[in-house]
C-alpha atoms as a PDB file:
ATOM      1  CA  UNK A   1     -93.552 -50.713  52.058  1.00  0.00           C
ATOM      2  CA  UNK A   2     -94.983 -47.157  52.936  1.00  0.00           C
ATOM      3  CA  UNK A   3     -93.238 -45.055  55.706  1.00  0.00           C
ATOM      4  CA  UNK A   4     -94.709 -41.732  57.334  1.00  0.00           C
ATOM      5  CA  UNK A   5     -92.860 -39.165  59.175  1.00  0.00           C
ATOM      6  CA  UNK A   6     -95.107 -37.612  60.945  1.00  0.00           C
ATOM      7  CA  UNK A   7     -98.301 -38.875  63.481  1.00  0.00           C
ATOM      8  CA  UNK A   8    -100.240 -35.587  63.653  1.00  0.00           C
ATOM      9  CA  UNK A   9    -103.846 -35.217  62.425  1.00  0.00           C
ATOM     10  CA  UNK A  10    -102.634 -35.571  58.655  1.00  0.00           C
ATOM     11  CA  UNK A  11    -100.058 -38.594  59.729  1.00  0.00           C
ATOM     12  CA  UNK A  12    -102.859 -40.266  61.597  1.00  0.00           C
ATOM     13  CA  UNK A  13    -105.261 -39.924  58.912  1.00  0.00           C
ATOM     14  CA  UNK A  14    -102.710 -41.251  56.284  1.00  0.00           C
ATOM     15  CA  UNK A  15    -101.771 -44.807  58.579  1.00  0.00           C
ATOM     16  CA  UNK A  16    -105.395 -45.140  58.877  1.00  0.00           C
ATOM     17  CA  UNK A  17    -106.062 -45.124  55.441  1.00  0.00           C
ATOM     18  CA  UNK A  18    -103.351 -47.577  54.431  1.00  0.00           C
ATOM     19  CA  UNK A  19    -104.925 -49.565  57.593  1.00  0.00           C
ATOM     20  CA  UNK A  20    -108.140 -50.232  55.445  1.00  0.00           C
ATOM     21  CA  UNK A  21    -105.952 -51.039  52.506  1.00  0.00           C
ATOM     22  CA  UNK A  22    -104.829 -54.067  54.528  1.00  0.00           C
ATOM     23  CA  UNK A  23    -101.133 -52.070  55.107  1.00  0.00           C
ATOM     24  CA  UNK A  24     -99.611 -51.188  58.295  1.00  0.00           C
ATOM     25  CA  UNK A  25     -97.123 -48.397  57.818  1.00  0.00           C
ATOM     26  CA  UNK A  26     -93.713 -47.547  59.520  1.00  0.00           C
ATOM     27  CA  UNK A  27     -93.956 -44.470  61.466  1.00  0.00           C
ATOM     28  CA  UNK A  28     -91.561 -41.723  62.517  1.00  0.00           C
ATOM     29  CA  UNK A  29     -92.406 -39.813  65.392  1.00  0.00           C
ATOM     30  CA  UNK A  30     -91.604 -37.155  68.165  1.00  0.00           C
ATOM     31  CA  UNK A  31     -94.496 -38.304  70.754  1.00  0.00           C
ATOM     32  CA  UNK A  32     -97.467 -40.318  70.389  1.00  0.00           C
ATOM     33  CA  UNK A  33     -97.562 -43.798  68.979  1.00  0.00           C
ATOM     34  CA  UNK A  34    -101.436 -44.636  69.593  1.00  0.00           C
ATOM     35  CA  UNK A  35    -104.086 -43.138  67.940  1.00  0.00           C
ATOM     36  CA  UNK A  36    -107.819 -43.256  67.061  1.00  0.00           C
ATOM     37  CA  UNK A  37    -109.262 -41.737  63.897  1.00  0.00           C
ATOM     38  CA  UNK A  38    -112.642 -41.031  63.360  1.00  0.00           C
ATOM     39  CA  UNK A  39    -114.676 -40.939  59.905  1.00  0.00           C
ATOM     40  CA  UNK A  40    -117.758 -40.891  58.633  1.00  0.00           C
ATOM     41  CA  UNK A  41    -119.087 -41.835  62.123  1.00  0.00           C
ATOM     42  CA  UNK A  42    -116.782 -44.450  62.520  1.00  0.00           C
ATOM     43  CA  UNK A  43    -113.965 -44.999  64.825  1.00  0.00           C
ATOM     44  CA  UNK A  44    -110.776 -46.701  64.027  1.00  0.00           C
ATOM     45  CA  UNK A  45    -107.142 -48.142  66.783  1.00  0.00           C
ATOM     46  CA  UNK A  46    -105.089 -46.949  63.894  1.00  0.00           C
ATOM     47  CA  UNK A  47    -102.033 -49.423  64.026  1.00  0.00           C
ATOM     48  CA  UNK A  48     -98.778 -48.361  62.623  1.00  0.00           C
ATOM     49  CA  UNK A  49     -95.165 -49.666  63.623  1.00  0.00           C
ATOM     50  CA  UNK A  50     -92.828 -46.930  65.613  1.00  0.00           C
ATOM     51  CA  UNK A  51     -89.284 -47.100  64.695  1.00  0.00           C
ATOM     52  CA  UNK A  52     -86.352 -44.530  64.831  1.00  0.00           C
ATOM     53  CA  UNK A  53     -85.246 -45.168  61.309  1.00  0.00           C
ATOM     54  CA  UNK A  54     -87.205 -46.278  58.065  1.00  0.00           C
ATOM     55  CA  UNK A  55     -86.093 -49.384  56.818  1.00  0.00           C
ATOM     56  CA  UNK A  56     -84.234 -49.764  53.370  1.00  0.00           C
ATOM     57  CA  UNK A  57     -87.215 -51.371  51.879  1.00  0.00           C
ATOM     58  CA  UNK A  58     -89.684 -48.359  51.934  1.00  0.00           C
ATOM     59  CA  UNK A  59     -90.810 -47.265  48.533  1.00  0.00           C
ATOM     60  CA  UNK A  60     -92.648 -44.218  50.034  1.00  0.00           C
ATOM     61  CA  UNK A  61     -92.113 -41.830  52.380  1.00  0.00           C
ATOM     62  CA  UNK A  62     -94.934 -39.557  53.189  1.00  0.00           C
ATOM     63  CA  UNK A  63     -93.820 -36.560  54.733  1.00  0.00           C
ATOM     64  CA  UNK A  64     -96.380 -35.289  57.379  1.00  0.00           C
ATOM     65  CA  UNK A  65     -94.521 -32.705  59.720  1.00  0.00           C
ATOM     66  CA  UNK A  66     -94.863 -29.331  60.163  1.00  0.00           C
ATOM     67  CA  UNK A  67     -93.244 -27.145  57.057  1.00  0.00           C
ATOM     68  CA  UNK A  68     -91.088 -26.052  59.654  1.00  0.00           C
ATOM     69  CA  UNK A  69     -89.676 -29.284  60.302  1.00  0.00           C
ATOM     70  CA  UNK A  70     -88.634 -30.174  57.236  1.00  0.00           C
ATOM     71  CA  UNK A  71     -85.061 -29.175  57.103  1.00  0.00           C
ATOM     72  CA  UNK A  72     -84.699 -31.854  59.941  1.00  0.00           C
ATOM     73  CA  UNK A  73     -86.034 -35.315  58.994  1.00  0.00           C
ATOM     74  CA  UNK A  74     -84.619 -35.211  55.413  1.00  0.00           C
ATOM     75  CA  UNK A  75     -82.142 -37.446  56.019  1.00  0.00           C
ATOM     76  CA  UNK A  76     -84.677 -39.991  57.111  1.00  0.00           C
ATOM     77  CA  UNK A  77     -86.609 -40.413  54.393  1.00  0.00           C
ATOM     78  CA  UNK A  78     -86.382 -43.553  52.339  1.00  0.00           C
ATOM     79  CA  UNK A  79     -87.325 -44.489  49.102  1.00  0.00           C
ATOM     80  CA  UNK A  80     -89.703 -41.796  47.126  1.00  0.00           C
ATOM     81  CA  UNK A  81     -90.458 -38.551  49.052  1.00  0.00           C
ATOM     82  CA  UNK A  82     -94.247 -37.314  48.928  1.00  0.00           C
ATOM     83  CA  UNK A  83     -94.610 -34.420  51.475  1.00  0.00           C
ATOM     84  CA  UNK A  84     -98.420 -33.825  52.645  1.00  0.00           C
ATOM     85  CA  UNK A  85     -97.940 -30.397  54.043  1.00  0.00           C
ATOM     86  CA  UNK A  86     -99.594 -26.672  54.107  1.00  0.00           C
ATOM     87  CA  UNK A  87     -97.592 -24.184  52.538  1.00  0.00           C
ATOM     88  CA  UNK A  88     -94.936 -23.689  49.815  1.00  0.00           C
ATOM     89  CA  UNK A  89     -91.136 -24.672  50.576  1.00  0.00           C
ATOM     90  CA  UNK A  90     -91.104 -28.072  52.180  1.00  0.00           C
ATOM     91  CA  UNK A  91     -91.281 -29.776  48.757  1.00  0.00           C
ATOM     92  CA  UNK A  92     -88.600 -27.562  47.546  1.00  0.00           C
ATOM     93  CA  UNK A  93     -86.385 -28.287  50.563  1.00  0.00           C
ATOM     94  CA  UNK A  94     -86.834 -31.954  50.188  1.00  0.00           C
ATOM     95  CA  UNK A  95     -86.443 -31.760  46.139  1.00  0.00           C
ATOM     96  CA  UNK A  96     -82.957 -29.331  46.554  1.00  0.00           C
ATOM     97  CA  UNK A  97     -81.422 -32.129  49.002  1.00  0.00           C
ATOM     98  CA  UNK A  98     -82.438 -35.296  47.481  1.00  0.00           C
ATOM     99  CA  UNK A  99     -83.207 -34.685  43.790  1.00  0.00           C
ATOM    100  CA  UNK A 100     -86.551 -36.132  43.895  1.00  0.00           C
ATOM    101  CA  UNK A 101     -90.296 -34.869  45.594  1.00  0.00           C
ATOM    102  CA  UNK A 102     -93.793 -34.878  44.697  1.00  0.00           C
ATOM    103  CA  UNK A 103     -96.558 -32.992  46.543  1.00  0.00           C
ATOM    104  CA  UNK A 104     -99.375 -34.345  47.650  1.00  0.00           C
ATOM    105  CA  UNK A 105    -102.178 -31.384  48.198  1.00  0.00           C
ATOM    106  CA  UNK A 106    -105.139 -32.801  50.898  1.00  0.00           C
ATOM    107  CA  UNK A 107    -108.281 -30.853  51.151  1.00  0.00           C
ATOM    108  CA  UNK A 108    -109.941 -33.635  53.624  1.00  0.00           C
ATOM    109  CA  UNK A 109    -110.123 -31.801  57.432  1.00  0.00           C
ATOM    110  CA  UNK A 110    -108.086 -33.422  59.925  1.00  0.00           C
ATOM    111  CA  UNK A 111    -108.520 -32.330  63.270  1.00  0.00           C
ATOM    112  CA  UNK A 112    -106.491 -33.799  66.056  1.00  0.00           C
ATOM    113  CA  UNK A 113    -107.405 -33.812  70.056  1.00  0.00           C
ATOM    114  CA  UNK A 114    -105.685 -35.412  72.140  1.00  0.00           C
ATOM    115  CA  UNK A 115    -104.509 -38.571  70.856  1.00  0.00           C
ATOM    116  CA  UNK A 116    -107.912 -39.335  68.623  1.00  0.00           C
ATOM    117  CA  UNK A 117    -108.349 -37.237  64.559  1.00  0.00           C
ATOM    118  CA  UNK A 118    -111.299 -36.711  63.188  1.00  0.00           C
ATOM    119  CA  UNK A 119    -111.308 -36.588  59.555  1.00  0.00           C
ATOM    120  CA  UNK A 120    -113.877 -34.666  57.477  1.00  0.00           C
ATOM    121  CA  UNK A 121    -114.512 -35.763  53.764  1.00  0.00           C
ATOM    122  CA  UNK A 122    -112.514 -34.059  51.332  1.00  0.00           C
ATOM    123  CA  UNK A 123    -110.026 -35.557  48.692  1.00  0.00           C
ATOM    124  CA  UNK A 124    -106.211 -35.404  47.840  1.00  0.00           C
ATOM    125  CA  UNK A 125    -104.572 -34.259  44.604  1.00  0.00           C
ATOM    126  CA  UNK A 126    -101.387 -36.177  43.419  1.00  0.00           C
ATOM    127  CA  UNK A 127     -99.491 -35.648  40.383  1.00  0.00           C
ATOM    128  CA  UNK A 128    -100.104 -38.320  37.612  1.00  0.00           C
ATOM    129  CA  UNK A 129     -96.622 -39.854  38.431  1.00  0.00           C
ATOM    130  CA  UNK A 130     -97.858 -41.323  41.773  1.00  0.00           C
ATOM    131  CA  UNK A 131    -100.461 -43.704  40.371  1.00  0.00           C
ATOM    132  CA  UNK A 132     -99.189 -46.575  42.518  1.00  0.00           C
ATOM    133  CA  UNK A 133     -99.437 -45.170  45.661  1.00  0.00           C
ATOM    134  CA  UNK A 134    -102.837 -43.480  44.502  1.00  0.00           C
ATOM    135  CA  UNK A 135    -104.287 -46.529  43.770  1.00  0.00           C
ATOM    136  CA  UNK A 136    -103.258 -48.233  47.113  1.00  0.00           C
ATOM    137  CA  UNK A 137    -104.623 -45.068  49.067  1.00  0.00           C
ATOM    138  CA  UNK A 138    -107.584 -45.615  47.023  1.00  0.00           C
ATOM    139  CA  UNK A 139    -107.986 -49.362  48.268  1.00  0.00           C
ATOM    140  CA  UNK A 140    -108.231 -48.007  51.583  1.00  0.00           C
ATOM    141  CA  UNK A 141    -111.653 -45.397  50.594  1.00  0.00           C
ATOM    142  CA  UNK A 142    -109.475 -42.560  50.599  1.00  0.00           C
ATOM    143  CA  UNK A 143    -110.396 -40.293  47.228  1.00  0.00           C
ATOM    144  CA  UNK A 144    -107.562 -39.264  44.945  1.00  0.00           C
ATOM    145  CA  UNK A 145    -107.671 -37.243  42.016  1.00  0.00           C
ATOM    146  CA  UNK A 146    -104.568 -37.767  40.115  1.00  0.00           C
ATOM    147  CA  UNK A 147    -103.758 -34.283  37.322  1.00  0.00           C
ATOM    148  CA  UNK A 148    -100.844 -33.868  34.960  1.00  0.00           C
ATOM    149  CA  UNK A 149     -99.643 -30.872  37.205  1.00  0.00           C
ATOM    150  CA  UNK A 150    -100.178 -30.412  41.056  1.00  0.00           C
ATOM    151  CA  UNK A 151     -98.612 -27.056  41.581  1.00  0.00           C
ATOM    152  CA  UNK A 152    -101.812 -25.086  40.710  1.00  0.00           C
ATOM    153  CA  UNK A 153    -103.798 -26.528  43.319  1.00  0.00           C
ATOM    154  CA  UNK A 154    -101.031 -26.027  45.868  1.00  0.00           C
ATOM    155  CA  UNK A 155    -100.616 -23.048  45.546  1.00  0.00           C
ATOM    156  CA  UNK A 156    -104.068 -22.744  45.473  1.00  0.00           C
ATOM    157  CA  UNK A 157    -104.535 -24.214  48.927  1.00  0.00           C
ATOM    158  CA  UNK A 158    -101.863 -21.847  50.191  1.00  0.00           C
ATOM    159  CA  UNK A 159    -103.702 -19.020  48.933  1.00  0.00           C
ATOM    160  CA  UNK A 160    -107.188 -20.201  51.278  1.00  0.00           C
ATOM    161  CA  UNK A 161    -104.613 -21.322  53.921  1.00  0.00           C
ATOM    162  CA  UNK A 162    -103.330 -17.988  53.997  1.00  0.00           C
ATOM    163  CA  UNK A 163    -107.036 -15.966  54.396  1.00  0.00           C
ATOM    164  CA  UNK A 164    -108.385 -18.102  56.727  1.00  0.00           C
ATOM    165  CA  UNK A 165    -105.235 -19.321  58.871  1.00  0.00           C
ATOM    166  CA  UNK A 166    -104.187 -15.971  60.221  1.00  0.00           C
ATOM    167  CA  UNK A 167    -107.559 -14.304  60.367  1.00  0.00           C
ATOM    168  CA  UNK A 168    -108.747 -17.433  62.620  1.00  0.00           C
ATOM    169  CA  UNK A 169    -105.584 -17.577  64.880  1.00  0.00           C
ATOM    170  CA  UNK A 170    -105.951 -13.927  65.310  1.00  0.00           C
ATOM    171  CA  UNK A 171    -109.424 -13.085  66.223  1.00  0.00           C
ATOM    172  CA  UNK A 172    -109.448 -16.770  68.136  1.00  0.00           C
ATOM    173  CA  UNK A 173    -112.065 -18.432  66.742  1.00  0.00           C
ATOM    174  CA  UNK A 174    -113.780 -21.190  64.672  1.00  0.00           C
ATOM    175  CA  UNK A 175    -112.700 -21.268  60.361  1.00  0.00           C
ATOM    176  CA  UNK A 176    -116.750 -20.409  59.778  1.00  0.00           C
ATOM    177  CA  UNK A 177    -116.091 -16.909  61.263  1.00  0.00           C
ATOM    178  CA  UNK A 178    -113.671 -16.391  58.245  1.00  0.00           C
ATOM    179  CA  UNK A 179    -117.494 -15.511  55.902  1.00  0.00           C
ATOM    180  CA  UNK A 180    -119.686 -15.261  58.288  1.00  0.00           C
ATOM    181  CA  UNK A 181    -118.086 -12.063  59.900  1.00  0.00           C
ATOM    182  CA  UNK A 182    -118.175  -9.336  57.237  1.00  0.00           C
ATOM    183  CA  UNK A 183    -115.457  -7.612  58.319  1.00  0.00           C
ATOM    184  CA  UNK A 184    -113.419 -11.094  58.485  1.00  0.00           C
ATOM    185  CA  UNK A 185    -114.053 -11.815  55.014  1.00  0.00           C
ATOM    186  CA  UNK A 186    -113.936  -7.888  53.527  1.00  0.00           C
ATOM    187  CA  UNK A 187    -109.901  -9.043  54.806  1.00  0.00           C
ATOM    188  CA  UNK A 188    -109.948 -13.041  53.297  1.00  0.00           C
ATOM    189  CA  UNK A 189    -110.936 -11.725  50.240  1.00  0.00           C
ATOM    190  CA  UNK A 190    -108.666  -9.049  50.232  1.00  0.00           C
ATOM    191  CA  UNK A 191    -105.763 -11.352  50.932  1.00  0.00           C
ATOM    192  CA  UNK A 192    -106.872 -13.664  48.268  1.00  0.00           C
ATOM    193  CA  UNK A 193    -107.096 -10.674  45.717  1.00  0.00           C
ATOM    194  CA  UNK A 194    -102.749  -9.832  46.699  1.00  0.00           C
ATOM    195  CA  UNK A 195    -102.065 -13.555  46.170  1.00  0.00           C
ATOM    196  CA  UNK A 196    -103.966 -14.290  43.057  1.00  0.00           C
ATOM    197  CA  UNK A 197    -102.035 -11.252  41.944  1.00  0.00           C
ATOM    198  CA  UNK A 198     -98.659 -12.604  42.410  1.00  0.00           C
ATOM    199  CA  UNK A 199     -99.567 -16.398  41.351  1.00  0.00           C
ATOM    200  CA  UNK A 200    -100.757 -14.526  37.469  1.00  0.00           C
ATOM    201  CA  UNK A 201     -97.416 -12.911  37.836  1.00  0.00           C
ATOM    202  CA  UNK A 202     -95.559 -16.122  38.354  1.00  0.00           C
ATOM    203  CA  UNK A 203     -97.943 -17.568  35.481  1.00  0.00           C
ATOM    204  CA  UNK A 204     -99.916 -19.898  37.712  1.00  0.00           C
ATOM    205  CA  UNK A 205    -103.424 -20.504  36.702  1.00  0.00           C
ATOM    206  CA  UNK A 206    -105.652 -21.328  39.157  1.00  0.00           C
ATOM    207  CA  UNK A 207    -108.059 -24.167  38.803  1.00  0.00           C
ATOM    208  CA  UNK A 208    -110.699 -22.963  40.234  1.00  0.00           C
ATOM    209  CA  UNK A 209    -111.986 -19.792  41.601  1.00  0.00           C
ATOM    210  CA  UNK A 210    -109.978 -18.998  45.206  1.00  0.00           C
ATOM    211  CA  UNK A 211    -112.809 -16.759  46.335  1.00  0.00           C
ATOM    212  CA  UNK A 212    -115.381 -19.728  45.431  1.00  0.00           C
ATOM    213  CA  UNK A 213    -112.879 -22.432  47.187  1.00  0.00           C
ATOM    214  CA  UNK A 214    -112.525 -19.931  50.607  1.00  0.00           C
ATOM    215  CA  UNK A 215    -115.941 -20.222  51.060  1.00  0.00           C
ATOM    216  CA  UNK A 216    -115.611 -24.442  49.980  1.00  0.00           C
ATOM    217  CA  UNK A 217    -113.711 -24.590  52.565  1.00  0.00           C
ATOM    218  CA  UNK A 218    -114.728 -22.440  55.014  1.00  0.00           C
ATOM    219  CA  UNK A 219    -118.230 -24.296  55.277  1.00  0.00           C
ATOM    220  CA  UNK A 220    -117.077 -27.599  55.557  1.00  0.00           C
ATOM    221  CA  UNK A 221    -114.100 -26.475  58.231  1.00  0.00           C
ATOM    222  CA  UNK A 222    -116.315 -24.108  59.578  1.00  0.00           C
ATOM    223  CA  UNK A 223    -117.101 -25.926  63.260  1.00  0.00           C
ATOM    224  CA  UNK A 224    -113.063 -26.354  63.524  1.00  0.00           C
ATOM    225  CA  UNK A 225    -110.098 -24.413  64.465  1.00  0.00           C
ATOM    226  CA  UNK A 226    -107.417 -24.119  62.125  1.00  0.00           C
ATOM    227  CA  UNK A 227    -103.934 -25.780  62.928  1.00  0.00           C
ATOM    228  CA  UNK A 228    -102.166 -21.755  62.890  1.00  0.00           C
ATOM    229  CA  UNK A 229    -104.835 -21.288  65.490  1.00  0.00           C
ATOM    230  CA  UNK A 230    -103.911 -24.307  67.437  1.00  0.00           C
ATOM    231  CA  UNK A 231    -100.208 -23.496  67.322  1.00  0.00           C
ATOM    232  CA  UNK A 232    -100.986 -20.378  68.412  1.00  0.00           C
ATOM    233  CA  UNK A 233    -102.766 -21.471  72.120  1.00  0.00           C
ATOM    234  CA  UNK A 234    -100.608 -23.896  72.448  1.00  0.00           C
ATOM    235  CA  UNK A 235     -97.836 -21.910  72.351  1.00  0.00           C
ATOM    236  CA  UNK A 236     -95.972 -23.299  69.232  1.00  0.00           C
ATOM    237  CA  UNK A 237     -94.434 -21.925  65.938  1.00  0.00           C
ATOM    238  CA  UNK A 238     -96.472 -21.703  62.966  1.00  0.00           C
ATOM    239  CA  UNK A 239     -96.640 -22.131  59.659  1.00  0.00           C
ATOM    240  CA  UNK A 240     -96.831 -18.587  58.316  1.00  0.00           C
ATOM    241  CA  UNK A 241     -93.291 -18.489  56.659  1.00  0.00           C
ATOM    242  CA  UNK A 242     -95.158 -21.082  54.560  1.00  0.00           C
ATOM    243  CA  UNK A 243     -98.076 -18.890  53.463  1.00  0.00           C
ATOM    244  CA  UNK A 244     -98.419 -15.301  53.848  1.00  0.00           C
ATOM    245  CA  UNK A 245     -94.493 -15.255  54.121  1.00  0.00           C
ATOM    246  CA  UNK A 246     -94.183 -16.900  50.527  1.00  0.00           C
ATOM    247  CA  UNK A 247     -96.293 -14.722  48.979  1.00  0.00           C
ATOM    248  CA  UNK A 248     -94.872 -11.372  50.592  1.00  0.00           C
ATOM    249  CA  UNK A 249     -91.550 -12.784  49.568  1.00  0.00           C
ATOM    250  CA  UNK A 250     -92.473 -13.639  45.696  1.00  0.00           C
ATOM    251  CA  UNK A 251     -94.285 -10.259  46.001  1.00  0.00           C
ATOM    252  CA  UNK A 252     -91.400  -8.669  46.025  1.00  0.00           C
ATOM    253  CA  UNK A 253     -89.932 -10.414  43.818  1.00  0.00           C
ATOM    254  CA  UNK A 254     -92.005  -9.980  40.897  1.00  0.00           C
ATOM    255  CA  UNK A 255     -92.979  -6.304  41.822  1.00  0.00           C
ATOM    256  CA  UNK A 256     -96.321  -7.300  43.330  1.00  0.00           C
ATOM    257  CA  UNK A 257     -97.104  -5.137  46.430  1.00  0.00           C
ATOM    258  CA  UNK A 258     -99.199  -7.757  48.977  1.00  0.00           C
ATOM    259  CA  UNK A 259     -99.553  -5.434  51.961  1.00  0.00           C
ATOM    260  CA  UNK A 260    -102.760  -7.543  53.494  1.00  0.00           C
ATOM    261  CA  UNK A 261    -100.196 -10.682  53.646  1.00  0.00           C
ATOM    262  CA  UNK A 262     -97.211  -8.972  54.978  1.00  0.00           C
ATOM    263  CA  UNK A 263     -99.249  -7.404  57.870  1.00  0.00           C
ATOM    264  CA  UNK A 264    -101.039 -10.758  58.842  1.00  0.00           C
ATOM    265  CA  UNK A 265     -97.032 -11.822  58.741  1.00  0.00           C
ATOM    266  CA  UNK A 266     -96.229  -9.584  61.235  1.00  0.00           C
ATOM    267  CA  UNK A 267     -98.709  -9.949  63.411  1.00  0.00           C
ATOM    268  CA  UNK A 268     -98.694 -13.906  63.719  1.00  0.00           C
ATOM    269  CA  UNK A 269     -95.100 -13.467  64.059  1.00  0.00           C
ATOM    270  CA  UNK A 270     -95.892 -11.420  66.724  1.00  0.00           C
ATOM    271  CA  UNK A 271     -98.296 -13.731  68.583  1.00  0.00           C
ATOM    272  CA  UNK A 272     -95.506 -16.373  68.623  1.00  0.00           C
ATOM    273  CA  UNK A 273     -93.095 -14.455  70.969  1.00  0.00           C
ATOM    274  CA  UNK A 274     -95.477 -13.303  73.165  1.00  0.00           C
END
């Protein structure tokens, strides 16, 4: 049995998956218990069953909330924890308290409005360990590329997370802006430069170039707002701690001076109080 905490655009998109692989998942959730997902042109009544507590049975739970709201569902999960979230520290949270985690890093889009997702084509990344649940996810069409060791490509995604995120939220507008505007990506890349330089001090490897996978990403996001964005206008917190905030705080740490990160810190932090 799979349970999800979490029915946002990456919750949604995660039920509706195990949907097509003939599974209908427990859910955990603040608000909404209908949604529709839409991919590849297609629409889907994603069916899932609400409770208030995961059963005892649950093999998996995949953790969908905020970073943020980590801290506060840990006591609900069952069975083995896989968190599916931006940013660096949820997995850690959830591995300190329990004892066991895995990461799960998703680079399909997920956009929600309303109560309907749309989900752009992409792929997730899951450690070699998960192999069952990959291979269910993969019964439903959803594309998983299992590796010996996630943490590269997390990290990696925080890295284009945290150029495009803040940059979007702040001038208010669409994830494309991040390389079409020169000025917008003279600062993305300048971001990505401070973080690459703390991940080689932490001797993280990337997998792939971060400069090449902003502009990946940026194209195939680039009609969407990001979720920091969304938070933003809508008046909620955001995941910054998560991103820029990690890599100001390993920074300084390690001696690494990230002065791009800690001022798009300050000023998202700023947006959420005013």
């Amino acid at each position: 049995m799979i349970g999800i905490i979490g029915y946002g655009s990456v919750g949604s998109m995660l039920a509706y998956f195990l949907n097509k692989a003939g599974h209908i998942p427990y859910v955990l959730t603040k608000g909404r218990e209908h949604c529709t997902v839409e991919f590849n042109g297609n629409k889907h009544q994603v069916k899932v069953k609400v409770v208030n507590y995961l059963p005892g049975n649950v093999k998996y739970t995949l953790v969908a909330v905020k970073a943020y709201d980590t801290a506060s569902i840990i006591s609900k999960i069952k069975g083995i924890p896989v968190v599916f979230q931006n940013g660096i520290g949820g997995l850690e949270l959830v591995k300190a308290n329990l004892g066991l985690g895995y990461s799960a890093v998703v680079t399909y889009g997920a956009y929600r409005n309303g109560d309907s997702t749309l989900v752009v084509k992409g792929n997730v990344i899951m450690p070699k360990e998960l192999h069952e649940l990959a291979n269910l996810l993969t019964e439903g069409g959803m594309v998983i590329r299992l590796v010996n060791n996630v943490e590269p490509y997390r990290w990696l995604k925080a890295m284009v997370n945290s150029a495009i995120n803040p940059i979007t939220a702040i001038l208010k507008t669409k994830v494309g802006a991040v390389i079409d505007n020169a000025q917008a990506r003279w600062i993305a890349d300048s971001i990505i430069n401070e973080c690459i330089r703390v991940t080689d001090a932490m001797g993280i490897t990337m997998p792939t170039d971060p400069h090449e996978e902003l502009i990946r990403v940026a194209e195939s996001a680039r009609e969407h707002y990001s979720s920091m964005y969304q938070d933003i206008i809508n008046h909620k917190p955001t995941e910054v701690d998560y991103l820029n905030g990690v890599f100001v705080n390993k920074g300084e740490e390690l001696g690494v001076e990230a002065p791009y990160n800690k001022l798009m810190f300050k000023l998202i932090k700023a947006m959420e109080i005013s």
